[in-house]
Protein backbone atom coordinates (compact mmCIF):
# COMPACT_ATOMS: atom_id res chain seq x y z
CA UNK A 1 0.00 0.00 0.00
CA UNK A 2 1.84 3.41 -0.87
CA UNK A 3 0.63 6.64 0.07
CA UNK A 4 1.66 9.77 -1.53
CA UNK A 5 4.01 10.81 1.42
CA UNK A 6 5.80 8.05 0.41
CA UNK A 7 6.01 7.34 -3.15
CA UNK A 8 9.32 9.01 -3.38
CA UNK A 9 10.99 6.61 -1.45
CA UNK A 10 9.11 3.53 -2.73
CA UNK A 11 10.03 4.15 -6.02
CA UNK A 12 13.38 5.39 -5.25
CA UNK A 13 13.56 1.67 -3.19
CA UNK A 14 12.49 -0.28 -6.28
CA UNK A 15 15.00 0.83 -8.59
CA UNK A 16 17.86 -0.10 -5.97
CA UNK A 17 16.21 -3.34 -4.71
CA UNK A 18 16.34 -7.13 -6.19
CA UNK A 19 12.58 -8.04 -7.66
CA UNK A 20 13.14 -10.97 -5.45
CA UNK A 21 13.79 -8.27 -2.37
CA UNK A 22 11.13 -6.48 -3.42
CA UNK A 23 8.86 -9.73 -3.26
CA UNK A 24 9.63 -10.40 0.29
CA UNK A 25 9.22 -6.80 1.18
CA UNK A 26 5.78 -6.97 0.18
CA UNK A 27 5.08 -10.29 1.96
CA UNK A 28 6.37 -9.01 5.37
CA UNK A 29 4.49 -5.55 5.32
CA UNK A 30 1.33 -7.77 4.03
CA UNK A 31 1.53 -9.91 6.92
CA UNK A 32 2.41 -6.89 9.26
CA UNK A 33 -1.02 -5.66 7.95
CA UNK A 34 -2.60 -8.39 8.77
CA UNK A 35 -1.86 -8.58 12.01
CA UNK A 36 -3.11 -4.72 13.16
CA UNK A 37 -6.58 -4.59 14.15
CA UNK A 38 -8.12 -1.94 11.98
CA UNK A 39 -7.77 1.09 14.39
CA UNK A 40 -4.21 0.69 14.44
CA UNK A 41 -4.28 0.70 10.39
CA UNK A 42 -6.37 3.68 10.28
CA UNK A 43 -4.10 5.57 13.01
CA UNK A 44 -1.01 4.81 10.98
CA UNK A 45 -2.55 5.89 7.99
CA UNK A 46 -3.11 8.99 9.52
CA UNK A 47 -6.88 9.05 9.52
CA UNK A 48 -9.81 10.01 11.70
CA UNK A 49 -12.82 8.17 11.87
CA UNK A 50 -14.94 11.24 10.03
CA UNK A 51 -12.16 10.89 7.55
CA UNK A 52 -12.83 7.69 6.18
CA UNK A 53 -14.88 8.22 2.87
CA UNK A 54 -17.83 6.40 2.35
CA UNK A 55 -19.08 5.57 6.05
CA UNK A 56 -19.94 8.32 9.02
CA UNK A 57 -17.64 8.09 11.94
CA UNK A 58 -20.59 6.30 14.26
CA UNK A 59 -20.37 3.28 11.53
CA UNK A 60 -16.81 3.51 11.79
CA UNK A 61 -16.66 3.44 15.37
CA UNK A 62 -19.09 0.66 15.43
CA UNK A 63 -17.11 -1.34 12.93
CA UNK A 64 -13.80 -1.07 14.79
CA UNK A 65 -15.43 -2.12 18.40
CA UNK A 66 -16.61 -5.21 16.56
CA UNK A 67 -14.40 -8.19 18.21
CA UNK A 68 -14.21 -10.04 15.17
CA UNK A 69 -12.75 -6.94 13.13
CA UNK A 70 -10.12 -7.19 15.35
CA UNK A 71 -6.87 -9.29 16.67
């Protein structure tokens, strides 16, 4: 997942890195994800909960409380 903060250095990364480096790079931060419970990936994505398009903050609030959304 790149954000536009970091594009820069993604790309900059990709032209220095092995595709096989780059492969396992992806694999580890996917996992990483994985592992966050969804406030966590909204906080270090820098978002509020009003911020996230396409649901009001209540639903977002809701969905994040849910136990099941979360690890």
């Amino acid at each position: 997942m790149k954000t536009e903060k970091y594009a820069d250095f993604f790309e900059e990364a990709e032209k220095s890195m092995s595709k096989d480096s780059i492969r396992r790079a992806e694999g580890e931060a996917n996992e990483i994800m994985l592992n966050l419970g969804l406030v966590e990936l909204r906080k270090n994505a820098g978002h509020s909960q009003s911020e996230i398009t396409g649901y009001r903050q209540s639903s977002v609030s809701k969905i994040e409380a849910r136990k099941d959304m979360n690890k």
